[in-house]
C-alpha atoms as a PDB file:
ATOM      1  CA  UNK A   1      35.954  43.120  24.850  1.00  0.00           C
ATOM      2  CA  UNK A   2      32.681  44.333  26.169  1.00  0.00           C
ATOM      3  CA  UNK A   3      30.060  41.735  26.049  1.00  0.00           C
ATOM      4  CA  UNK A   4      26.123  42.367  25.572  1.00  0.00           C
ATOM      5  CA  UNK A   5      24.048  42.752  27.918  1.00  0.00           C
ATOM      6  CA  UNK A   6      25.674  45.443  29.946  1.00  0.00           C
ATOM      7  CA  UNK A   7      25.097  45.352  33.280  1.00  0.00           C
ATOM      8  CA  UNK A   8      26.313  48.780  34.595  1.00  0.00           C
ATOM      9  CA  UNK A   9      24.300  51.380  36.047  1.00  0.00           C
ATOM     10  CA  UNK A  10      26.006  54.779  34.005  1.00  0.00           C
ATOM     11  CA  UNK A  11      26.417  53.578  30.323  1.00  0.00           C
ATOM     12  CA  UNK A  12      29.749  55.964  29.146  1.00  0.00           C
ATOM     13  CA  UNK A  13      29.547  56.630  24.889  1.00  0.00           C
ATOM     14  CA  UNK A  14      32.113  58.372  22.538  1.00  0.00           C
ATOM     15  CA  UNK A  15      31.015  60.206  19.555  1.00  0.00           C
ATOM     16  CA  UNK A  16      33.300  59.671  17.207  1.00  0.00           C
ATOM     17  CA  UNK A  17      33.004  61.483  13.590  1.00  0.00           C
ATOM     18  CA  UNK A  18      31.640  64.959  11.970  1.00  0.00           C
ATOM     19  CA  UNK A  19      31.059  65.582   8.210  1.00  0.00           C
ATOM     20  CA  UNK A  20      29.704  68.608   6.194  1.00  0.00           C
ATOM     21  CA  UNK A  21      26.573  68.688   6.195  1.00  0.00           C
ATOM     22  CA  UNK A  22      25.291  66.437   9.264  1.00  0.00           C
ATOM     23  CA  UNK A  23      25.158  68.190  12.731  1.00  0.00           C
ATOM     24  CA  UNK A  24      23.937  64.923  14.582  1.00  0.00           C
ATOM     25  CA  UNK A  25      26.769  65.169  16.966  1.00  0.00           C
ATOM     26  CA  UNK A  26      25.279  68.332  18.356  1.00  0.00           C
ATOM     27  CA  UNK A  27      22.005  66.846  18.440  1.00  0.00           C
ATOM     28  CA  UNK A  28      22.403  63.263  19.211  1.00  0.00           C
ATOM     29  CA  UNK A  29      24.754  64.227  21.914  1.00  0.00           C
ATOM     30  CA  UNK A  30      22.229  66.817  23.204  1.00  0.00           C
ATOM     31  CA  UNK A  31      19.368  63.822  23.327  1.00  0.00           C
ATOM     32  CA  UNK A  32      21.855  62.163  25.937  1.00  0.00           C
ATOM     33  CA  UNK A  33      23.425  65.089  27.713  1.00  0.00           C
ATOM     34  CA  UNK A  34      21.080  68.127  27.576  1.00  0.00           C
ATOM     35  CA  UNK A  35      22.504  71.312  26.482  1.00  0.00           C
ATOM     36  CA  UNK A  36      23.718  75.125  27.013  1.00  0.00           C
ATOM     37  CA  UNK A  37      21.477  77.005  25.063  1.00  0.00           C
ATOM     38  CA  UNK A  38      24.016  80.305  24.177  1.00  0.00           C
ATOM     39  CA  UNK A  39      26.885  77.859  22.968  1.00  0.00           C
ATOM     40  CA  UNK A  40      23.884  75.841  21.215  1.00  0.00           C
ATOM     41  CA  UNK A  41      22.577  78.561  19.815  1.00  0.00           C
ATOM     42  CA  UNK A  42      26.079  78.561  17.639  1.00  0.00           C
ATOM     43  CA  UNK A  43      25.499  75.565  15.969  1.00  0.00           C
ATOM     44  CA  UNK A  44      25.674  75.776  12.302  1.00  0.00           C
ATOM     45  CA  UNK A  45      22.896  74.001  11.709  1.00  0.00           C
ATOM     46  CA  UNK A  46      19.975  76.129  12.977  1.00  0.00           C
ATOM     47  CA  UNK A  47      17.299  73.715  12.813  1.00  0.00           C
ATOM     48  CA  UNK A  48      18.546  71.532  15.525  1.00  0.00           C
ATOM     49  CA  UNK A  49      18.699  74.461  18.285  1.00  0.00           C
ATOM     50  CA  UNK A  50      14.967  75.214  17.346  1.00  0.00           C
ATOM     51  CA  UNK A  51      13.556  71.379  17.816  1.00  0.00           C
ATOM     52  CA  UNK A  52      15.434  71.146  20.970  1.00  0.00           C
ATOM     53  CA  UNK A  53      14.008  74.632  22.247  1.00  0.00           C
ATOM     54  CA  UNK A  54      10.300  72.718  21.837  1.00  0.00           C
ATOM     55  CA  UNK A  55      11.622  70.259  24.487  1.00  0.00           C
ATOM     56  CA  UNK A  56      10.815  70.175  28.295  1.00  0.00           C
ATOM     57  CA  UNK A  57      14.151  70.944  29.495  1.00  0.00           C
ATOM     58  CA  UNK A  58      13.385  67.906  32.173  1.00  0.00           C
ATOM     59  CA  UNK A  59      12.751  65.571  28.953  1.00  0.00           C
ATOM     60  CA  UNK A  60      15.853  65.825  27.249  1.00  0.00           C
ATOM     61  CA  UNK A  61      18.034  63.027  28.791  1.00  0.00           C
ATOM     62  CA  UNK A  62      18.022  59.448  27.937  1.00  0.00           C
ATOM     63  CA  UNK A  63      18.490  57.919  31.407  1.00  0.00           C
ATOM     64  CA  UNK A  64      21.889  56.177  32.554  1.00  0.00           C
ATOM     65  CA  UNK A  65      23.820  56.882  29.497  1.00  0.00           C
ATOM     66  CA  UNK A  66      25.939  59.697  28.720  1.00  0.00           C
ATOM     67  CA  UNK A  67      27.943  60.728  25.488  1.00  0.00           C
ATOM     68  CA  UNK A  68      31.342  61.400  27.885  1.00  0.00           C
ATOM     69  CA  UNK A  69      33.892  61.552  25.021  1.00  0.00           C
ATOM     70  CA  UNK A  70      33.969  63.119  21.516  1.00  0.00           C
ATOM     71  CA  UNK A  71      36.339  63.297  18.442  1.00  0.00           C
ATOM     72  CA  UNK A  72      35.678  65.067  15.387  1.00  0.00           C
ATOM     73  CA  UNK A  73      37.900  65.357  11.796  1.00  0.00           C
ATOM     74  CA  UNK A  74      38.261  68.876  12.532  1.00  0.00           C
ATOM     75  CA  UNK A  75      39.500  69.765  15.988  1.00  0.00           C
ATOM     76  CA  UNK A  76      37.779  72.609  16.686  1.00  0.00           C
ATOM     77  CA  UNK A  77      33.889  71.410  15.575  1.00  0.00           C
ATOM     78  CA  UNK A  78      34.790  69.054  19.075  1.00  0.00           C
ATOM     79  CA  UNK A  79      35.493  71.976  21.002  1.00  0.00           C
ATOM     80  CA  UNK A  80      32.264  73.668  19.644  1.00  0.00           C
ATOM     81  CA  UNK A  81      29.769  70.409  20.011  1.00  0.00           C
ATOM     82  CA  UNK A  82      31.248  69.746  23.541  1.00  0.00           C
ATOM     83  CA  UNK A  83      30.621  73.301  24.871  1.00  0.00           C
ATOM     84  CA  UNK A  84      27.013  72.721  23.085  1.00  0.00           C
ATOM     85  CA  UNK A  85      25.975  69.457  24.201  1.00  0.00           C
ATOM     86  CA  UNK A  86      28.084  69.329  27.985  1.00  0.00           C
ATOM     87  CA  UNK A  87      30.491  66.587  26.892  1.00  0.00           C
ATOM     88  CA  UNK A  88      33.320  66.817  28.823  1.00  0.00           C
ATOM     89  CA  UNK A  89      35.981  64.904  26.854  1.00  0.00           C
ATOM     90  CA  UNK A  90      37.759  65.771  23.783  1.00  0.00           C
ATOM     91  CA  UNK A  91      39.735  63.335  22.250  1.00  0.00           C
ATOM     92  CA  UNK A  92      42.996  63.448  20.311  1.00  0.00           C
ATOM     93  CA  UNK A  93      42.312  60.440  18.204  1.00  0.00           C
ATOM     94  CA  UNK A  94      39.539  58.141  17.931  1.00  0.00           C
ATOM     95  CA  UNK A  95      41.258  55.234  19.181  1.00  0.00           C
ATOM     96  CA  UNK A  96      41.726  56.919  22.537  1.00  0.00           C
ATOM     97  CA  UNK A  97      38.086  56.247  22.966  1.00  0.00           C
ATOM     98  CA  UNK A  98      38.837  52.290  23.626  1.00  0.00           C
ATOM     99  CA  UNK A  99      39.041  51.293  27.295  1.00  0.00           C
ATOM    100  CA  UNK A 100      37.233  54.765  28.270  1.00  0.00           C
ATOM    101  CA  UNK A 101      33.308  54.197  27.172  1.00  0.00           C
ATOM    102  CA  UNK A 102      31.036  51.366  26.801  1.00  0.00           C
ATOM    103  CA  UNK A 103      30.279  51.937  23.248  1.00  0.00           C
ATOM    104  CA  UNK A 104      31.390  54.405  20.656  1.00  0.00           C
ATOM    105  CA  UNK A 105      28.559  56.210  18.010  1.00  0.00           C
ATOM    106  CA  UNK A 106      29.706  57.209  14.824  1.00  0.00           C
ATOM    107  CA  UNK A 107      27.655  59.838  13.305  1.00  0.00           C
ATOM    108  CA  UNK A 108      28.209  60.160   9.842  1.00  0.00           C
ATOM    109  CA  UNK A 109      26.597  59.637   6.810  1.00  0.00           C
ATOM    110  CA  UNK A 110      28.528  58.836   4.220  1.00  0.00           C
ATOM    111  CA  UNK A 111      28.745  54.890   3.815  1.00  0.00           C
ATOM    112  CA  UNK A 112      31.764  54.125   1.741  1.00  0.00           C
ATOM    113  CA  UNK A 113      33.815  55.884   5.059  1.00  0.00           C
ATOM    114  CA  UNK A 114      32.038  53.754   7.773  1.00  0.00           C
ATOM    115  CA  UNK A 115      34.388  50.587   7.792  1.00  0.00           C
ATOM    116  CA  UNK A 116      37.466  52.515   8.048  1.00  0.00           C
ATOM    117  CA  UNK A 117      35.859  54.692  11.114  1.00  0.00           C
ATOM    118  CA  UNK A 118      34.172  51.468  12.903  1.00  0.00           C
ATOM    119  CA  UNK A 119      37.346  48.875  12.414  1.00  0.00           C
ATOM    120  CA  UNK A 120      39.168  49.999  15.398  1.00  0.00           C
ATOM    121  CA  UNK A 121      36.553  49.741  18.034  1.00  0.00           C
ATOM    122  CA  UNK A 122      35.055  46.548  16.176  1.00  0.00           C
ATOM    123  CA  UNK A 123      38.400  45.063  16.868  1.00  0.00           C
ATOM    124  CA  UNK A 124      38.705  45.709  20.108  1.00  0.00           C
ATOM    125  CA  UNK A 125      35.372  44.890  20.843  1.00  0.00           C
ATOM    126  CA  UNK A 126      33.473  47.593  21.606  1.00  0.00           C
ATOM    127  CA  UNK A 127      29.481  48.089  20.518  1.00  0.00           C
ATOM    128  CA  UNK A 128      28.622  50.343  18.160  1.00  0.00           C
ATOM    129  CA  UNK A 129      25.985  52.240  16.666  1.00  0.00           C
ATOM    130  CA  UNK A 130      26.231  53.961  13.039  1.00  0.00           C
ATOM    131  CA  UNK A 131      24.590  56.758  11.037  1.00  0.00           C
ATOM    132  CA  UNK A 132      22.368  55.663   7.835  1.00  0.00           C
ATOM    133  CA  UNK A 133      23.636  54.278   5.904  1.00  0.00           C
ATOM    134  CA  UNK A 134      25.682  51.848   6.991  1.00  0.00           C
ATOM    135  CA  UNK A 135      27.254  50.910   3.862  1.00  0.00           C
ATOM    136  CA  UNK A 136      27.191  52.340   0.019  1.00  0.00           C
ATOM    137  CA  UNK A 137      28.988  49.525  -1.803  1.00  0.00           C
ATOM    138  CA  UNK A 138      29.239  45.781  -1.909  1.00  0.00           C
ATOM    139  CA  UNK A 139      32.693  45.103  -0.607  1.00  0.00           C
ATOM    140  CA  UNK A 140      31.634  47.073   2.134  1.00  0.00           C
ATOM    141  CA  UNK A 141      28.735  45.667   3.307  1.00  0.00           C
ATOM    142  CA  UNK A 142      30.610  41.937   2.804  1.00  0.00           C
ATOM    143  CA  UNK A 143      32.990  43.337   5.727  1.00  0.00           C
ATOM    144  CA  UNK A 144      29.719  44.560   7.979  1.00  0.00           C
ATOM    145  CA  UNK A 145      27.883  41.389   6.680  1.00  0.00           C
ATOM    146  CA  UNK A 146      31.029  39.314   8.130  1.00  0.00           C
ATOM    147  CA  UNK A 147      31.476  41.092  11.704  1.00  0.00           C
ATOM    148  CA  UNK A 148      27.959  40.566  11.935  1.00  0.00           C
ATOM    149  CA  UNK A 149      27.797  36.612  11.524  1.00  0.00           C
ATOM    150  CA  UNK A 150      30.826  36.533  14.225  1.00  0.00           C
ATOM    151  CA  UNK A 151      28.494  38.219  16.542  1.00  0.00           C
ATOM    152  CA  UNK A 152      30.297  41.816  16.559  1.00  0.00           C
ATOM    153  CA  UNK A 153      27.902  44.349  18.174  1.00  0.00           C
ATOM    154  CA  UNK A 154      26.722  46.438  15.455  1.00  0.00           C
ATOM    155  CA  UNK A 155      23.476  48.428  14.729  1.00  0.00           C
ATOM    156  CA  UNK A 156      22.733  50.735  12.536  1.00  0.00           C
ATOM    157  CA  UNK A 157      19.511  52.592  11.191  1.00  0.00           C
ATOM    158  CA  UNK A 158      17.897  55.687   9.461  1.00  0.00           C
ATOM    159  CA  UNK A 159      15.860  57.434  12.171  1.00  0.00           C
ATOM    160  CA  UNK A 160      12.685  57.214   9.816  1.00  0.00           C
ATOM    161  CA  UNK A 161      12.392  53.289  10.878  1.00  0.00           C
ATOM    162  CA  UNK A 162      10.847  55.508  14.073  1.00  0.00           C
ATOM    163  CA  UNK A 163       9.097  58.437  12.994  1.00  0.00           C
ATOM    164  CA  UNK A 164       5.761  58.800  14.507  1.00  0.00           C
ATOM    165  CA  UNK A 165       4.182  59.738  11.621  1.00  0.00           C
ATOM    166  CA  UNK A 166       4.509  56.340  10.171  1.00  0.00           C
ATOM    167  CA  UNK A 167       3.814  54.161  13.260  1.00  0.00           C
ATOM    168  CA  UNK A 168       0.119  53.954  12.241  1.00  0.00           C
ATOM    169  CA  UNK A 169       1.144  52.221   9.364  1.00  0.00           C
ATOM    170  CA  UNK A 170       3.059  49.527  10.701  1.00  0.00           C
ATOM    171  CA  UNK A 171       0.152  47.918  10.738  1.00  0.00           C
ATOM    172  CA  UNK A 172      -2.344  47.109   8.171  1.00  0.00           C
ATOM    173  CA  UNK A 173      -4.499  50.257   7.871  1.00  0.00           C
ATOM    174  CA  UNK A 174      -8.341  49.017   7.145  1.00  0.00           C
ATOM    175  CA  UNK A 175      -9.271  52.134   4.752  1.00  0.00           C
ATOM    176  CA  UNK A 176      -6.410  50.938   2.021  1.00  0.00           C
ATOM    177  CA  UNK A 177      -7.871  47.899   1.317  1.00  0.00           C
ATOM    178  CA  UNK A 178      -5.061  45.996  -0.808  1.00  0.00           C
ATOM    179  CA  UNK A 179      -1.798  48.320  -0.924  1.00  0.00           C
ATOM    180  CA  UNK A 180      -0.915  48.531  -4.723  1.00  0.00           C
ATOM    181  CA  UNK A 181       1.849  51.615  -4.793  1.00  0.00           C
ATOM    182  CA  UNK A 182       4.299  53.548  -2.059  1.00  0.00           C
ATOM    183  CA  UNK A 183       5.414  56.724  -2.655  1.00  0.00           C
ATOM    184  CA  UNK A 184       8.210  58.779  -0.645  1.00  0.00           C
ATOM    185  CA  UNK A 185      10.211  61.688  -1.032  1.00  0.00           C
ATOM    186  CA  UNK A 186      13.739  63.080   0.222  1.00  0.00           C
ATOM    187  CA  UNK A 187      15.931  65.787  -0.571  1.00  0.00           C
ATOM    188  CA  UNK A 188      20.007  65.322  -0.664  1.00  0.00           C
ATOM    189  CA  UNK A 189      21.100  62.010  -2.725  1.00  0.00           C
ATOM    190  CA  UNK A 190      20.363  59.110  -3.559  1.00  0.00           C
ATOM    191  CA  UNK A 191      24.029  57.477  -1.832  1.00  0.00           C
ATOM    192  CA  UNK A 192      23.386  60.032   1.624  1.00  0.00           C
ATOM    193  CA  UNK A 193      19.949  59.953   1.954  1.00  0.00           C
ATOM    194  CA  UNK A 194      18.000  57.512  -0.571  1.00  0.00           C
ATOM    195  CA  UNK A 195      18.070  55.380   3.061  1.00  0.00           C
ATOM    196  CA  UNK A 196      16.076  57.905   4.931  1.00  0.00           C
ATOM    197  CA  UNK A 197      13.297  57.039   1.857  1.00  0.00           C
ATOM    198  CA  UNK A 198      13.954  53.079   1.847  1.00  0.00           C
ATOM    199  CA  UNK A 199      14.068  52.607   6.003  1.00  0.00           C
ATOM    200  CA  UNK A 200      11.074  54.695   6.004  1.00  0.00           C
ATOM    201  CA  UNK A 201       8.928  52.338   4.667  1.00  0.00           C
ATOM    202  CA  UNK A 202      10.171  49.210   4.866  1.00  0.00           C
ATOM    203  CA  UNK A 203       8.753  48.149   8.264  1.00  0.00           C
ATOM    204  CA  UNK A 204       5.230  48.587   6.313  1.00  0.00           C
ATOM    205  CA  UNK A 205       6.081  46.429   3.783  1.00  0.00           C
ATOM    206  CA  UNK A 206       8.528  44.490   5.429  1.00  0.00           C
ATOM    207  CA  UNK A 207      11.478  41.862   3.228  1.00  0.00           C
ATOM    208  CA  UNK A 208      11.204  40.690   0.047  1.00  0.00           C
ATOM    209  CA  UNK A 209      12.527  43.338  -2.414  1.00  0.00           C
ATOM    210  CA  UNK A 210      13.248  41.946  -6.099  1.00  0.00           C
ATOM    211  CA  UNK A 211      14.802  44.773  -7.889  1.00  0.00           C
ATOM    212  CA  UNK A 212      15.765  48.490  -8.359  1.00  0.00           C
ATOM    213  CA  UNK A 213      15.198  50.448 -11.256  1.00  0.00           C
ATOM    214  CA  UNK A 214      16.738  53.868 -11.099  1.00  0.00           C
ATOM    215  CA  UNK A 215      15.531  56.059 -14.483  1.00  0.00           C
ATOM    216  CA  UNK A 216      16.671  59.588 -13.223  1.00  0.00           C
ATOM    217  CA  UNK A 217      20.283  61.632 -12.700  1.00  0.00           C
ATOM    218  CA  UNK A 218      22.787  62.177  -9.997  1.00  0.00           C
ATOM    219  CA  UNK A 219      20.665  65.423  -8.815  1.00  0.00           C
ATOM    220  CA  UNK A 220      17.182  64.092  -9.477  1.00  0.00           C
ATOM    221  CA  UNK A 221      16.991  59.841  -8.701  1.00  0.00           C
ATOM    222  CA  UNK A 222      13.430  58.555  -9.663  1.00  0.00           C
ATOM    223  CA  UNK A 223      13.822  54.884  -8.237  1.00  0.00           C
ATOM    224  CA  UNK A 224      11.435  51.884  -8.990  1.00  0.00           C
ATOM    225  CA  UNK A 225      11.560  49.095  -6.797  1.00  0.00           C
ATOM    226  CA  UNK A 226       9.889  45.821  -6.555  1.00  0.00           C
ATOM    227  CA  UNK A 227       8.245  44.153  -3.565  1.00  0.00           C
ATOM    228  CA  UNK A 228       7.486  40.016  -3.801  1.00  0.00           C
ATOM    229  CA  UNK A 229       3.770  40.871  -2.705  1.00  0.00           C
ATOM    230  CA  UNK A 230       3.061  43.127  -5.853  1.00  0.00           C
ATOM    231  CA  UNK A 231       3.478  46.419  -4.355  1.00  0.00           C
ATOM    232  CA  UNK A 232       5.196  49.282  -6.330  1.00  0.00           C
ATOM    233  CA  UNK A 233       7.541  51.701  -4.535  1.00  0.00           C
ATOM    234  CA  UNK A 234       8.552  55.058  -6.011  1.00  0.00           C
ATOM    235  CA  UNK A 235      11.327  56.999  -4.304  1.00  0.00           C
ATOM    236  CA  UNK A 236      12.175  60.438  -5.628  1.00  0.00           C
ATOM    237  CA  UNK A 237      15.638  61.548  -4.143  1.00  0.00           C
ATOM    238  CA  UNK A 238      16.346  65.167  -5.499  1.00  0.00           C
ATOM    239  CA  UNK A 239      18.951  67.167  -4.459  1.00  0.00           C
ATOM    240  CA  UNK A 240      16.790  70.257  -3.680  1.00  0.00           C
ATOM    241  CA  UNK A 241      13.872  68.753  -3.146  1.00  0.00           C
ATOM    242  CA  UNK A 242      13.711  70.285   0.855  1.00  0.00           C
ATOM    243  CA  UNK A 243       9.804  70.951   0.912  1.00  0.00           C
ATOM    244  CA  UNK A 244       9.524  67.615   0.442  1.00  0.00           C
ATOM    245  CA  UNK A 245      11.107  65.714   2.775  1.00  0.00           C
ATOM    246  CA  UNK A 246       9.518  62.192   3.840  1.00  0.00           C
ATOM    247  CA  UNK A 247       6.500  62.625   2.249  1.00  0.00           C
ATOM    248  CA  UNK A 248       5.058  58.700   2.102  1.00  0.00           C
ATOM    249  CA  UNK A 249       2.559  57.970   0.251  1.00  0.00           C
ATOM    250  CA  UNK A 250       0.429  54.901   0.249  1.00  0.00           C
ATOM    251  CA  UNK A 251      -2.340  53.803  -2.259  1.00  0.00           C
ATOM    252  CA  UNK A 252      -4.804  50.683  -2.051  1.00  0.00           C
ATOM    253  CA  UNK A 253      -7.641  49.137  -3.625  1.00  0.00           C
ATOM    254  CA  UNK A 254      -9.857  50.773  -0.835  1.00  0.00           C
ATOM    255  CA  UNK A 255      -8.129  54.266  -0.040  1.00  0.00           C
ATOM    256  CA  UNK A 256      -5.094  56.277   0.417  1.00  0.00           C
ATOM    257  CA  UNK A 257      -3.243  57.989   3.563  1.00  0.00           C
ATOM    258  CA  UNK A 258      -0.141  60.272   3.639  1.00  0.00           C
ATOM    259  CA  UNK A 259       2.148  60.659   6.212  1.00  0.00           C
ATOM    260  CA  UNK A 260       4.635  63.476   6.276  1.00  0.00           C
ATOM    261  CA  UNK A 261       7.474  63.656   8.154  1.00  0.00           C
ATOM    262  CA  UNK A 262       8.114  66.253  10.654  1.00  0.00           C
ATOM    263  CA  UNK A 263       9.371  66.015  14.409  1.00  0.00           C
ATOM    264  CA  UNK A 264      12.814  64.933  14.152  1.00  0.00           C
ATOM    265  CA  UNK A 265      13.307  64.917  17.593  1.00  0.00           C
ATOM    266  CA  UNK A 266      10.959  62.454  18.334  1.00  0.00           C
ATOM    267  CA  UNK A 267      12.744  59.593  15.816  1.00  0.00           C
ATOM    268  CA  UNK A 268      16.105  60.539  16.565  1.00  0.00           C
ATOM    269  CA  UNK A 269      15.586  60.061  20.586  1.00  0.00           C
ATOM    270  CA  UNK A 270      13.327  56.549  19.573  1.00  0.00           C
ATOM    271  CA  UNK A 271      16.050  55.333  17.536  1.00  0.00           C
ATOM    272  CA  UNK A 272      19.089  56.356  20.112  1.00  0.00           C
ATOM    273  CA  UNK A 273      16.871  54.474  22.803  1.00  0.00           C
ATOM    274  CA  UNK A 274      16.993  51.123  20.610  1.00  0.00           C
ATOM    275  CA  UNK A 275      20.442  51.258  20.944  1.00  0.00           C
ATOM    276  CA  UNK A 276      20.797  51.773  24.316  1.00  0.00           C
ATOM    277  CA  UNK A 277      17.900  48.896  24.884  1.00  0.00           C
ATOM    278  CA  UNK A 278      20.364  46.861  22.358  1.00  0.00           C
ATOM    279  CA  UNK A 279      22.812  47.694  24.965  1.00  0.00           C
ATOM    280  CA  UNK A 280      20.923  46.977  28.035  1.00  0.00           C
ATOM    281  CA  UNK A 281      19.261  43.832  26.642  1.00  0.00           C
ATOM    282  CA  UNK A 282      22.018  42.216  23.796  1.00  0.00           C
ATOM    283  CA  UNK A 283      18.630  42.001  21.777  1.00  0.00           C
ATOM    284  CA  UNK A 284      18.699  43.896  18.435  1.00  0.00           C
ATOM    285  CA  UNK A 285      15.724  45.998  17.410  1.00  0.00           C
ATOM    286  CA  UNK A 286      15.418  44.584  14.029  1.00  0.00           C
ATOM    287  CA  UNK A 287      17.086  41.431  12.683  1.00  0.00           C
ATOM    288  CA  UNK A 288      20.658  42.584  10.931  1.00  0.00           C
ATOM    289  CA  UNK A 289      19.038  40.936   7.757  1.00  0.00           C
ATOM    290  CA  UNK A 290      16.738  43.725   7.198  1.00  0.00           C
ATOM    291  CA  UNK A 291      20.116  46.438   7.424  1.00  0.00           C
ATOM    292  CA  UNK A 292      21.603  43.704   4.795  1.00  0.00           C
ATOM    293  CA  UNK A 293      18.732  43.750   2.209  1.00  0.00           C
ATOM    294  CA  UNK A 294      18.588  47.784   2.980  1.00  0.00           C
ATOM    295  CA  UNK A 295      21.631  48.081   1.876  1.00  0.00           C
ATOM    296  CA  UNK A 296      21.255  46.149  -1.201  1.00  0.00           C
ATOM    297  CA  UNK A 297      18.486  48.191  -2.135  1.00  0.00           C
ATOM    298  CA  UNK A 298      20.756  51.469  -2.087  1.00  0.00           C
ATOM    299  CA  UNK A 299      23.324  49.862  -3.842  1.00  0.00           C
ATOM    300  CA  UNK A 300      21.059  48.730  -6.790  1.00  0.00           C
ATOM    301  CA  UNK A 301      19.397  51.753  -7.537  1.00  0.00           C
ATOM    302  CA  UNK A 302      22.652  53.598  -7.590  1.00  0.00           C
ATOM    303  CA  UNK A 303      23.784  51.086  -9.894  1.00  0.00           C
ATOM    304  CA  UNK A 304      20.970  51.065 -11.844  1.00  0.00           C
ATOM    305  CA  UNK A 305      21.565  54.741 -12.199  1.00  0.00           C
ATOM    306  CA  UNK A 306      25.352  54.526 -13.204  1.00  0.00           C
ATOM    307  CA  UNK A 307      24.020  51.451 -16.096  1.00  0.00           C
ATOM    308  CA  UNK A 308      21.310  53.598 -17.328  1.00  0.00           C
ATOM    309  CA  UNK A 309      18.183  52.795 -16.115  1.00  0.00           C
ATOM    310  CA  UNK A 310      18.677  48.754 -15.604  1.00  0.00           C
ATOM    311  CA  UNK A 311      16.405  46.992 -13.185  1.00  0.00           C
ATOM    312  CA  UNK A 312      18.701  45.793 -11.067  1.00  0.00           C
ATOM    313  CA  UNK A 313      18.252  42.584  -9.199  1.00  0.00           C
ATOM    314  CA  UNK A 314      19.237  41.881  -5.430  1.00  0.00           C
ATOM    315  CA  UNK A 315      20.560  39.079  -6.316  1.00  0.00           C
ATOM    316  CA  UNK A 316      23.191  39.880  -8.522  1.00  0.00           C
ATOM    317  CA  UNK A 317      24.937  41.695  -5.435  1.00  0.00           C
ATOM    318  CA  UNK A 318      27.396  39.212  -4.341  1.00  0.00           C
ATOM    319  CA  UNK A 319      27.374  38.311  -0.553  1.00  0.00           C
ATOM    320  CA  UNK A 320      29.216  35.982   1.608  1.00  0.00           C
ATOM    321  CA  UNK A 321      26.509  35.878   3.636  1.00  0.00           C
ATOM    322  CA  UNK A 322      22.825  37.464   4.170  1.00  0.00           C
ATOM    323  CA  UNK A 323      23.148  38.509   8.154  1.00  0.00           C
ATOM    324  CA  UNK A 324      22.092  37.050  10.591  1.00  0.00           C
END
């Protein structure tokens, strides 16, 4: 078992997981390792090669920690993402990763595949850190929501909790006056990506949701939610909705501001640093209560959704326990 804070100089990480759609073990892995540019240049997700090209090659690293190992569901995307982001490990299984790295990543997005993938190294000890969202289902998140309140190492987060182009907003902005309504915007669905929305603005409004009140389709998810201080949040999640990605939206008695998302590499090397610091320090970024009631949130508007437009209440989601 590997026990928080850790103390060595060279921290040694496994990627473990790849799913259509998601290239974040080329990029994530390039945020700690660097990268060839020809092999990069490969990748089959285009966007990532062209955010990393805007980087000062010198930049690129995250000090004293190093994705050394990698193991993907399909062989040969490890061969490809090693030769792309300098990893110099491939491994046959994921469980080969235990006893070889001081923490293992798991970089996929879909939720309801996360406590099979995570079990392993959770058993054996090991810290890790998973892709948004963590869970996409109750039972699910009981199992996270139990490893947690033994103490297991586990962090997870969208990469909007860091985007820049929120930061401001963190704080109470003067020219709103009271906030009344939040707006945001996100392509894919509501299950892969409604978090990107949710995790986006909840460290402006902070806990308290009531409810969830999802009135559109699979394809098109217009969600209500409820705040305890008044506020009204709107997410659209629409599956081609790409021009319109992270688009927040905030309206008060005095003003309004919006923020639009755009450098990705800035929030995805912010929130890999928190996990390293979580690493470094055994001090979590965020209390594993706010992942909980997250996760609650994306689980009532997609069941709002499946019962017709209900307003779904947080607390009808049965829990063991709320997190530490």
């Amino acid at each position: 078992m590997i026990r928080l804070p850790i103390e060595k100089s060279d921290l040694r990480l496994a990627m473990v997981g790849m799913v259509e759609g998601n290239g974040h073990p080329y990029s994530w892995s390039a945020i700690f390792n660097g990268y060839e540019p020809q092999e990069m240049a490969k990748c089959p997700y285009p966007v990532i090669s062209a955010y990393l090209e805007k980087q000062p090659p010198e930049t690129l690293r995250i000090p004293h920690a190093r994705v050394t190992h990698i193991w993907t569901d399909r062989p040969a995307d490890a061969e490809s993402v090693a030769r792309a982001s300098l990893i110099p490990n491939i491994l046959k299984n994921p469980e080969e990763a235990i006893g070889l790295v001081d923490a293992v990543i798991i970089p996929t997005d879909i939720g309801h595949e996360h406590v099979r993938r995570v079990r392993p190294f959770i058993e054996a000890g090991l810290p890790v850190f998973i892709d948004k969202p963590l869970v996409d289902n109750e039972p699910d998140l009981e199992v996270f929501t139990k490893w947690a309140a033994e103490g297991k190492p586990i962090l997870s987060s969208s990469c909007m909790r860091y985007a820049k182009e929120y930061l401001p907003y963190h704080m109470p902005e003067p020219g709103l006056g009271s906030l009344r309504l939040v707006t945001m915007t996100t392509p894919k669905s509501w299950e892969r990506y409604g978090i990107h929305a949710l995790e986006g603005f909840y460290p402006i409004l902070g806990p308290g949701f009531i409810s969830a009140r999802n009135i559109g389709s699979e394809d098109r998810n217009i969600v209500r939610l409820r705040h305890r201080s008044g506020i009204e949040v709107i997410v659209a999640a629409f599956s081609d909705l790409f021009g319109a990605f992270g688009v927040l939206a905030l309206y008060g008695t005095g003003g309004h501001k919006q923020a639009v998302f755009s450098d990705t590499y800035y929030a995805f090397r912010k929130q890999l640093e928190s996990f390293i610091h979580y690493l470094r320090t055994g001090q979590s970024p965020f209390p594993f209560s706010e992942t909980v009631e997250l996760m609650r949130m994306l689980i009532a508007g997609r069941r709002s959704r499946i019962e017709a437009g209900r307003e779904v209440f947080l607390e009808e989601l049965r829990l063991s326990s709320n997190g530490r």
